[in-house]
Protein backbone atom coordinates (compact mmCIF):
# COMPACT_ATOMS: atom_id res chain seq x y z
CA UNK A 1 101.25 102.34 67.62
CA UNK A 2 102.96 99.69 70.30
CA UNK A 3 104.81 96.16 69.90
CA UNK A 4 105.22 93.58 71.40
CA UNK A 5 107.31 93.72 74.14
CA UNK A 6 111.11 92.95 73.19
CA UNK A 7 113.41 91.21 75.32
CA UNK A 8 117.03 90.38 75.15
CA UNK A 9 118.31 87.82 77.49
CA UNK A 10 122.17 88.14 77.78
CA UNK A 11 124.73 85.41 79.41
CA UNK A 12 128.16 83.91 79.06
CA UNK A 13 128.42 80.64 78.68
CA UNK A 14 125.29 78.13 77.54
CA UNK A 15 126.03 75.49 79.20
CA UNK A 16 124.54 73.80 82.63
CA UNK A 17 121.64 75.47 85.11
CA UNK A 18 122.18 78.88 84.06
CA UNK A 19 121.48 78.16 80.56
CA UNK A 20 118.74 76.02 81.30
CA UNK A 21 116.78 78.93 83.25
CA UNK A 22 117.40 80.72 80.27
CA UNK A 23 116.06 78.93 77.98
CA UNK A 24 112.78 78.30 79.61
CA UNK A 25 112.46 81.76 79.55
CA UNK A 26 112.75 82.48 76.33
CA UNK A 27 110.53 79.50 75.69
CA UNK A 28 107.87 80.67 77.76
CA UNK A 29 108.36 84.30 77.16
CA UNK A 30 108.16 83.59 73.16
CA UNK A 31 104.91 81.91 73.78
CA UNK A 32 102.76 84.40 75.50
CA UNK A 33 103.61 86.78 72.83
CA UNK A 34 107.10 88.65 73.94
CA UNK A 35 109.77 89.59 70.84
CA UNK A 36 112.89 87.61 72.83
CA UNK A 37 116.83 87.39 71.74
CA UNK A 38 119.91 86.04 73.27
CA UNK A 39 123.57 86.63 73.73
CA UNK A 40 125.93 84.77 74.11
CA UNK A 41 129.43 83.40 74.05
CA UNK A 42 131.10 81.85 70.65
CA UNK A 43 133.20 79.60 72.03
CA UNK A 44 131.86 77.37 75.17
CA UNK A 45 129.12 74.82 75.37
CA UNK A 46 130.22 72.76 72.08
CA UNK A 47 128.02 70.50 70.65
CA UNK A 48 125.33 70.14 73.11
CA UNK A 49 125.71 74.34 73.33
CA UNK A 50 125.12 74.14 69.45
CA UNK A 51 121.97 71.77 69.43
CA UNK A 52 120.30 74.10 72.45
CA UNK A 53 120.61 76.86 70.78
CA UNK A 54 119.39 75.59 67.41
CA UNK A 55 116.12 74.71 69.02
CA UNK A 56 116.19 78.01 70.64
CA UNK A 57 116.54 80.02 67.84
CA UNK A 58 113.11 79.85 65.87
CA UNK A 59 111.46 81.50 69.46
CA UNK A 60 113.78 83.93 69.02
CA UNK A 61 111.97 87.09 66.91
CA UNK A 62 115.20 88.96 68.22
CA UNK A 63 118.05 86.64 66.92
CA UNK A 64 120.58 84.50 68.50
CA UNK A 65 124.29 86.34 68.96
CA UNK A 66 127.31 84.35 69.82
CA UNK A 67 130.29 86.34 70.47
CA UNK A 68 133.59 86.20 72.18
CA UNK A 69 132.98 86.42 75.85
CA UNK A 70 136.06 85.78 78.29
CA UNK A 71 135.00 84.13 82.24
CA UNK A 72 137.54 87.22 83.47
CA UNK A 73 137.49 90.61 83.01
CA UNK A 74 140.04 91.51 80.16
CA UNK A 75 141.10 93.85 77.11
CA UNK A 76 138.60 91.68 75.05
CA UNK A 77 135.61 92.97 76.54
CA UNK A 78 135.62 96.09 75.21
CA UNK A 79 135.49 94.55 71.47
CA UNK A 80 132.94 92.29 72.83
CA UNK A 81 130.79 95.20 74.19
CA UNK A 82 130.97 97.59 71.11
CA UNK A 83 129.42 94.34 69.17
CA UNK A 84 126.84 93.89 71.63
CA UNK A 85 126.00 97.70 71.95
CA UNK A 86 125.80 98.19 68.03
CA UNK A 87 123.44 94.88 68.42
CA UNK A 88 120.55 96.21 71.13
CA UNK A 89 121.07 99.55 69.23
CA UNK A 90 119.62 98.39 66.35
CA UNK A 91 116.67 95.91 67.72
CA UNK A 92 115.55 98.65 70.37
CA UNK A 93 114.53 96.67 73.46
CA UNK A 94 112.61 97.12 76.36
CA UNK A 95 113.92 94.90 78.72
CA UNK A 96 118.13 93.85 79.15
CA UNK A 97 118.02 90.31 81.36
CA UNK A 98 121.42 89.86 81.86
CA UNK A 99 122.34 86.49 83.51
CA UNK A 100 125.74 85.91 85.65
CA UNK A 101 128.56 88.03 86.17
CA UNK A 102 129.68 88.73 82.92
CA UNK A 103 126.24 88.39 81.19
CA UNK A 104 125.23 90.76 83.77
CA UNK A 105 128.07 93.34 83.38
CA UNK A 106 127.44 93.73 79.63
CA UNK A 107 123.33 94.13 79.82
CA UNK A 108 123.82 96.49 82.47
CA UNK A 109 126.69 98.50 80.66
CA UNK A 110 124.77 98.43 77.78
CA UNK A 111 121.59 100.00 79.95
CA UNK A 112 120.36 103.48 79.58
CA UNK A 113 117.90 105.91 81.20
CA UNK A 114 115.53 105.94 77.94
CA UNK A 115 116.23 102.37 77.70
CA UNK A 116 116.64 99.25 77.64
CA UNK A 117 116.26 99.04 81.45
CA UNK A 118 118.72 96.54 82.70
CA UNK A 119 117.61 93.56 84.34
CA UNK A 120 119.95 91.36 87.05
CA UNK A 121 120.34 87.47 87.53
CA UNK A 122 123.68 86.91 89.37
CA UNK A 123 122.83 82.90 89.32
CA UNK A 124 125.58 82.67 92.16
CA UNK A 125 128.54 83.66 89.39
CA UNK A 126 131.08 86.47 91.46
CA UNK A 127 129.00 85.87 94.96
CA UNK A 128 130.67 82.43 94.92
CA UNK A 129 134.24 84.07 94.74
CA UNK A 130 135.94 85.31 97.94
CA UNK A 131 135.98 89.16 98.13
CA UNK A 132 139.73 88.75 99.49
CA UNK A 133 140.67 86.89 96.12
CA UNK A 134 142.17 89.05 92.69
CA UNK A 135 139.57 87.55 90.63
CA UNK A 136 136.42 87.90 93.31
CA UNK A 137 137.95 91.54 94.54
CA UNK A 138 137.05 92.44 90.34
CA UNK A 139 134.27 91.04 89.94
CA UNK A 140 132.55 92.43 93.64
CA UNK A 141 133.85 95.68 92.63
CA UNK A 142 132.32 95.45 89.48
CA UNK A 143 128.87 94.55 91.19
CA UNK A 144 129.11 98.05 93.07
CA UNK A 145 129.19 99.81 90.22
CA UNK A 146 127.07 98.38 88.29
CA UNK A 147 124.58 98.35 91.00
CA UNK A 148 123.47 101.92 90.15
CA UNK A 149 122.87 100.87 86.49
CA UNK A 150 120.83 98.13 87.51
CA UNK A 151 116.59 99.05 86.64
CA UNK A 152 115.85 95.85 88.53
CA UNK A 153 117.44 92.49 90.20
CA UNK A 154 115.54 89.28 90.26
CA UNK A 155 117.06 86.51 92.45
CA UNK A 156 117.00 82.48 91.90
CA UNK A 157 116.96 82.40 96.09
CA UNK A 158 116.77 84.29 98.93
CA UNK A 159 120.21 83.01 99.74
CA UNK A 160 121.39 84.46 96.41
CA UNK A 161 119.87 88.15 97.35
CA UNK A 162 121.80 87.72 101.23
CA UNK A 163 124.79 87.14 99.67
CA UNK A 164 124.99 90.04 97.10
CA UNK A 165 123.88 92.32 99.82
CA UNK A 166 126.76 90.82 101.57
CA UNK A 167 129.60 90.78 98.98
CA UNK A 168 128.20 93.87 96.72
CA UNK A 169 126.59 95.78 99.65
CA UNK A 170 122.97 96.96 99.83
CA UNK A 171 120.76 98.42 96.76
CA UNK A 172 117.91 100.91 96.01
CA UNK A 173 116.66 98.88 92.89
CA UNK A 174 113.16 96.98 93.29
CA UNK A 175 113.95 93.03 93.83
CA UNK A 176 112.17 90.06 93.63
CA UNK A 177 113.25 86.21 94.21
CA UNK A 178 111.76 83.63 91.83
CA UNK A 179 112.85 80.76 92.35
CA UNK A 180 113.83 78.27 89.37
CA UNK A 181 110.86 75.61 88.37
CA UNK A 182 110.59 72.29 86.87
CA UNK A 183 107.90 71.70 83.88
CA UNK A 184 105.56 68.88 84.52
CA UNK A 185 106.66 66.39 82.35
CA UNK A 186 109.70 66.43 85.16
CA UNK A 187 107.79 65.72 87.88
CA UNK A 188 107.42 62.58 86.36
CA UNK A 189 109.24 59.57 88.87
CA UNK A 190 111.63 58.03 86.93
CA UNK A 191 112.18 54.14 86.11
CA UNK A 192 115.65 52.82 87.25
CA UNK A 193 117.31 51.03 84.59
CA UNK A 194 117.92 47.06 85.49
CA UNK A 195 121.63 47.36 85.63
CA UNK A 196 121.78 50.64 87.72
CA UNK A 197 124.66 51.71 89.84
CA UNK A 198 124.91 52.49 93.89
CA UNK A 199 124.76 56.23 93.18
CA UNK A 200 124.93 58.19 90.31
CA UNK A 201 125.84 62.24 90.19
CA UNK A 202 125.30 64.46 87.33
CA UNK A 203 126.56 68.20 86.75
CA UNK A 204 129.58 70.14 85.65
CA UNK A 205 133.27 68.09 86.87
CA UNK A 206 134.43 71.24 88.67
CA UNK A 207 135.59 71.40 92.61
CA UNK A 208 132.20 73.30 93.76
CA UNK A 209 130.60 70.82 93.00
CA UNK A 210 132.33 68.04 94.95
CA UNK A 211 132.46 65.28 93.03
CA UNK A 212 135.88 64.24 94.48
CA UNK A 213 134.58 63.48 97.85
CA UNK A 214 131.81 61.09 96.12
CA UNK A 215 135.00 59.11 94.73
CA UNK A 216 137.09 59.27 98.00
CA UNK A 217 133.65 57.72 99.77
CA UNK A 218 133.19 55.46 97.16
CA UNK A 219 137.09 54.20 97.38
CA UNK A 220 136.21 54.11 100.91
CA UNK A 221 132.72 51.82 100.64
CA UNK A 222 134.72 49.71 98.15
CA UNK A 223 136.64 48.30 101.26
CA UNK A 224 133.94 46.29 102.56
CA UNK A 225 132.27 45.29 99.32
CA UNK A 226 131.31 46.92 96.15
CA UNK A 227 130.10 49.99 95.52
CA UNK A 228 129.27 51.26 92.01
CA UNK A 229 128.25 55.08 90.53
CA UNK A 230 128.38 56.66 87.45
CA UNK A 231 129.17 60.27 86.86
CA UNK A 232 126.95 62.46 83.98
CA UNK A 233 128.93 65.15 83.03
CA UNK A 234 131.44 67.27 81.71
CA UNK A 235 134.15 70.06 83.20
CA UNK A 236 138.02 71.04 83.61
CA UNK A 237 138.72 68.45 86.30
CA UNK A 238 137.54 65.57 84.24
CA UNK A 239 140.77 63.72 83.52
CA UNK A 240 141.96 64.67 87.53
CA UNK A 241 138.94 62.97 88.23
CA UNK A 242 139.46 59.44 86.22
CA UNK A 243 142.67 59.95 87.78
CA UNK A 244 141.69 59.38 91.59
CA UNK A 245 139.43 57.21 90.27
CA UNK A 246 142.61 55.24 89.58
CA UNK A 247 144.64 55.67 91.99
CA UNK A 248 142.09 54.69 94.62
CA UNK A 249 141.54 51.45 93.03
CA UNK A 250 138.11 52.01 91.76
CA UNK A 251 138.09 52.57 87.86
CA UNK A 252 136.16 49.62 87.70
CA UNK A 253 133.63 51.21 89.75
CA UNK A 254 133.21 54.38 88.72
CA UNK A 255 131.81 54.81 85.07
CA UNK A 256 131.92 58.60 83.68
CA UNK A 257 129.07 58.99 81.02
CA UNK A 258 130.04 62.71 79.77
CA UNK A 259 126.98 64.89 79.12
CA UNK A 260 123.55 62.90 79.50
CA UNK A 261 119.89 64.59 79.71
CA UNK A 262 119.16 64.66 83.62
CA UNK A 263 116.52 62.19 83.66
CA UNK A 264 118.44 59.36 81.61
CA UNK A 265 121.21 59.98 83.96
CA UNK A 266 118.46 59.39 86.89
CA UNK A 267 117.90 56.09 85.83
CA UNK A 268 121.64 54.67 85.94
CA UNK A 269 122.25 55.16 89.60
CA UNK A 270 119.77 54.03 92.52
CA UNK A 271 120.53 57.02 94.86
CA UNK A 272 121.46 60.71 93.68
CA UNK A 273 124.49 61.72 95.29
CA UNK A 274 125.10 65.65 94.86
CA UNK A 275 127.47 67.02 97.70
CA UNK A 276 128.45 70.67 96.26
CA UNK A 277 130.24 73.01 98.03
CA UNK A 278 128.97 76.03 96.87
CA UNK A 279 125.85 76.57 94.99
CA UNK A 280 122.53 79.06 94.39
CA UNK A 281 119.27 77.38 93.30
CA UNK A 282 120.58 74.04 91.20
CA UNK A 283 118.68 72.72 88.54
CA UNK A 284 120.46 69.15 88.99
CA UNK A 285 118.94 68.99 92.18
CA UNK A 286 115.29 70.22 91.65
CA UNK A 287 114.89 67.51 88.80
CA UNK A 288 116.06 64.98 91.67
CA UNK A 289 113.24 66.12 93.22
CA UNK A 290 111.05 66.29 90.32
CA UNK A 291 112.20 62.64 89.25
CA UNK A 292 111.31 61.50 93.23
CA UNK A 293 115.37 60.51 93.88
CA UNK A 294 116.51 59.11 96.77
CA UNK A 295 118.82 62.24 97.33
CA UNK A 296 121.97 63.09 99.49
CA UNK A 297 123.05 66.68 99.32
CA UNK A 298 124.47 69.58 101.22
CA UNK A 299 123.05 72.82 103.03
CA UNK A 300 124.49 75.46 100.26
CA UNK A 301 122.57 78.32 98.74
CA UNK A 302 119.41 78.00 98.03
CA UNK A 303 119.14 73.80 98.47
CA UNK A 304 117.68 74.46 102.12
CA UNK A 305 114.71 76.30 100.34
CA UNK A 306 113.83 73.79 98.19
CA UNK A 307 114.26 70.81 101.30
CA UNK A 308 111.64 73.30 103.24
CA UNK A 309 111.21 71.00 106.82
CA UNK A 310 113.44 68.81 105.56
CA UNK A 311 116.65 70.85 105.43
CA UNK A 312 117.85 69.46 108.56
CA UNK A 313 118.87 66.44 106.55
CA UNK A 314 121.04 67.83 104.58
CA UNK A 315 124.80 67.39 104.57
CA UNK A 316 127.47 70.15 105.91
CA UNK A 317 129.10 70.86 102.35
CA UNK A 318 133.13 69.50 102.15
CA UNK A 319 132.84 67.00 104.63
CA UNK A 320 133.91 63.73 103.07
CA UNK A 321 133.32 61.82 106.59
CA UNK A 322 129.42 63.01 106.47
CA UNK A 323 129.22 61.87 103.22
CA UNK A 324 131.26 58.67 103.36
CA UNK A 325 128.71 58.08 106.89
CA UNK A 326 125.90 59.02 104.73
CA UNK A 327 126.47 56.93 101.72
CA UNK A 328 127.17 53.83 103.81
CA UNK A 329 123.58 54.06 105.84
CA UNK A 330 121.70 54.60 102.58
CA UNK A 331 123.53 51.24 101.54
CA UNK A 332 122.32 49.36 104.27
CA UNK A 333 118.62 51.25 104.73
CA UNK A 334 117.44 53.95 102.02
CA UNK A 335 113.87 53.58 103.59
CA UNK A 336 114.56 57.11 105.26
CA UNK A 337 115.97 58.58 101.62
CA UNK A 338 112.75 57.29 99.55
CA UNK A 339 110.11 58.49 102.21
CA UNK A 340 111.73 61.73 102.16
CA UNK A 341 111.94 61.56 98.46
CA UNK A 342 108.34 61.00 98.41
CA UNK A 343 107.55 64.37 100.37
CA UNK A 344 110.12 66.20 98.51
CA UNK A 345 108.40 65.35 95.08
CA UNK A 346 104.87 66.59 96.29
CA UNK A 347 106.84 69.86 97.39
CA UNK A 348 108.51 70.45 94.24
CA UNK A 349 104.99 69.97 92.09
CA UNK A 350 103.48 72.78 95.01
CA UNK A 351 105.96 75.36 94.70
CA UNK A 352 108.09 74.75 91.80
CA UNK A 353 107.22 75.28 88.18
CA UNK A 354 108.31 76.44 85.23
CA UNK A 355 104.88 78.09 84.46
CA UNK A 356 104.85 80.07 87.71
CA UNK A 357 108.41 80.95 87.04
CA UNK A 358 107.89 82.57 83.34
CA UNK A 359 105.04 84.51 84.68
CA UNK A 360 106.24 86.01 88.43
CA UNK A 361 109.34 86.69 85.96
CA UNK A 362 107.11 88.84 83.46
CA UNK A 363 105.19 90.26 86.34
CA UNK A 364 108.02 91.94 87.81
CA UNK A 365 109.36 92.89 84.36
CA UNK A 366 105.76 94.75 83.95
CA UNK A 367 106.50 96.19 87.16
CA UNK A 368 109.64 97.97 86.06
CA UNK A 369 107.77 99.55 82.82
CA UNK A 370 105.00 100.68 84.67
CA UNK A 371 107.46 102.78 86.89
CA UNK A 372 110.01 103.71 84.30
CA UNK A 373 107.84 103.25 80.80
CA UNK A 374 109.38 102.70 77.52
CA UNK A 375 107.54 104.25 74.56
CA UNK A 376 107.34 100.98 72.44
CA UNK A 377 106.52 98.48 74.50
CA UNK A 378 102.53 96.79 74.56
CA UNK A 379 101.06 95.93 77.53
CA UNK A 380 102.43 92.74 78.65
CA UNK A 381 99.36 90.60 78.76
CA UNK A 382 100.10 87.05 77.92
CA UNK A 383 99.06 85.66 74.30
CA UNK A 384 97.56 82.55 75.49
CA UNK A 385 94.83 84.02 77.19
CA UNK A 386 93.89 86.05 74.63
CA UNK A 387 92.96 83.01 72.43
């Protein structure tokens, strides 16, 4: 007698894109009829973490398991793994999706030839350290040898599968890219608020993603008359943020709202401003796209496969003076920024979806079975159609 398929999706911390691609998999996974779980760490995400994963937990017929789980390798990862072995052990699945470095290191560890069969995510994690750096010389060494435990590898971009064969060298595993989608409520244009800022950013306050350079322009702008943004979201440079803010002169300019749903944060600022040095397929800007934002960005990772045609728009990432030049002409004509806007927004309802996601997702997880099949495991045909 079969089962359902079971699934265990396995990541570090539940917090920003990542976390959101995993929880529209589990979503749409638990809906066409797939036994899902998820692991994760105890100790990140706080409150909006907490109220996630609440809403997350009844899809998940496999539980929800939040354990200790460092960013670096360390001693506590061996703890951490017997936990998580003793914890697949006794739920027997099919399928380990492990997401990011470290959620990837433990599903794949945890992989065996009778099963589970480990599948890979990197979501950018180690590819965006430098392979002559302590910390990226572990974790790339870590990639090649866990390559060979590895049933599967399913890239967010095609810039994300160049890169590992790059940093982690080539692999014999079967690989796929599916790139991240938007559900169609988000494709929605949304309303600007009355009292909205120049610009507005949203995403984690860390260096890749290059907020300082929007407050260096904006100290900059605020020379000639003035400029406004706000800033959704949380991270370790936070209060080294506020402070330039300061010391440039522009507190009174720059308003920093903390964590706020993407769309809500769309409709305080008139132009999305999202110049990240590093990146693999962002969510923050596919809902730009989705909302139909007037959007400045850079050509990192996977962005120029979302702009399609109009990737020669986009910004060289850490150039402050391309951004500062940028900013300033959307000030004085964003005619160019909403037309493109316009085309971008038809693009991302064409080739971008959640739906399509779930299922190329499932598709290539049926794949896998069908070449290396588990002795539990139904067929994987999806519940809604049954009905």
């Amino acid at each position: 007698m079969t089962r359902p398929l079971r699934v265990i999706h396995c990541l570090r911390s539940p917090v920003g894109g990542l976390f959101r691609h995993v929880r529209d998999l589990v979503n749409g996974q638990a809906e066409r009829g797939i036994e899902v779980g998820v692991i994760c760490d105890a100790n990140t995400g706080g409150e909006a973490a907490r109220a996630h994963l609440a809403e997350l937990e009844p899809r998940c017929a496999l539980g929800l398991l939040r354990v200790d789980m460092g960013r670096l390798p360390g001693p506590g990862d061996f703890a951490t793994n017997r936990i998580i072995k003793d914890h697949v052990r006794a739920l027997e699945p099919e399928i380990l999706h492990g997401h990011g470095a470290k959620g990837g290191a433990f599903a794949r560890l945890n992989a065996k030839p009778q099963g589970p069969a480990a599948i890979y995510t990197p979501h950018g994690g180690s590819l965006h350290y430098s392979p002559t750096s302590p910390v990226g010389a572990a974790f790339l060494g870590l990639e090649r040898l866990l390559k060979r435990r590895t049933a599967g590898f399913i890239f967010v971009a095609e810039f994300e599968r160049d890169a590992f064969r790059a940093k982690a060298g080539a692999f014999q595993a079967p690989s796929t890219i599916v790139h991240n989608g938007i559900s169609a409520e988000e494709l929605v244009p949304v309303t600007l608020a009355p009292d909205a800022a120049d610009f507005v950013f949203i995403g984690e306050l860390r260096d890749l993603k290059g907020v300082d350079l929007v407050i260096e322009a904006l100290a900059e702008l605020n020379r000639s008359r003035p400029v406004t943004a706000v800033l959704a979201g949380e991270g370790a440079l936070e209060q080294n943020l506020k402070k330039l803010a300061q010391q440039s002169g522009i507190s009174d300019k720059v308003t920093f709202l903390g964590l706020q749903p993407a769309r809500k944060a769309f409709a305080m600022g008139r132009i999305l401003v999202l110049p990240s040095r590093a990146e693999s397929f962002p969510y923050a800007v596919l809902e730009g796209l989705g909302a139909r934002k007037p959007l400045l960005t850079t050509n990192v990772g996977g962005i120029p496969e979302m702009f399609g045609p109009a990737a020669k728009n986009l910004l060289p990432p850490g150039d402050g003076a391309a951004l500062l030049t940028a900013m300033a002409q959307a000030l004085e004509d964003d005619t160019p920024l909403v037309s493109q806007a316009e085309t971008l927004h038809r693009r991302a309802g064409e080739l971008f979806s959640a739906e399509r996601m779930v299922e190329r997702v499932i598709e290539f997880y049926q794949g896998i079975l069908q070449d290396n099949p588990r002795p539990h495991a139904a067929p994987l045909t999806p519940s809604r159609a049954e009905t």
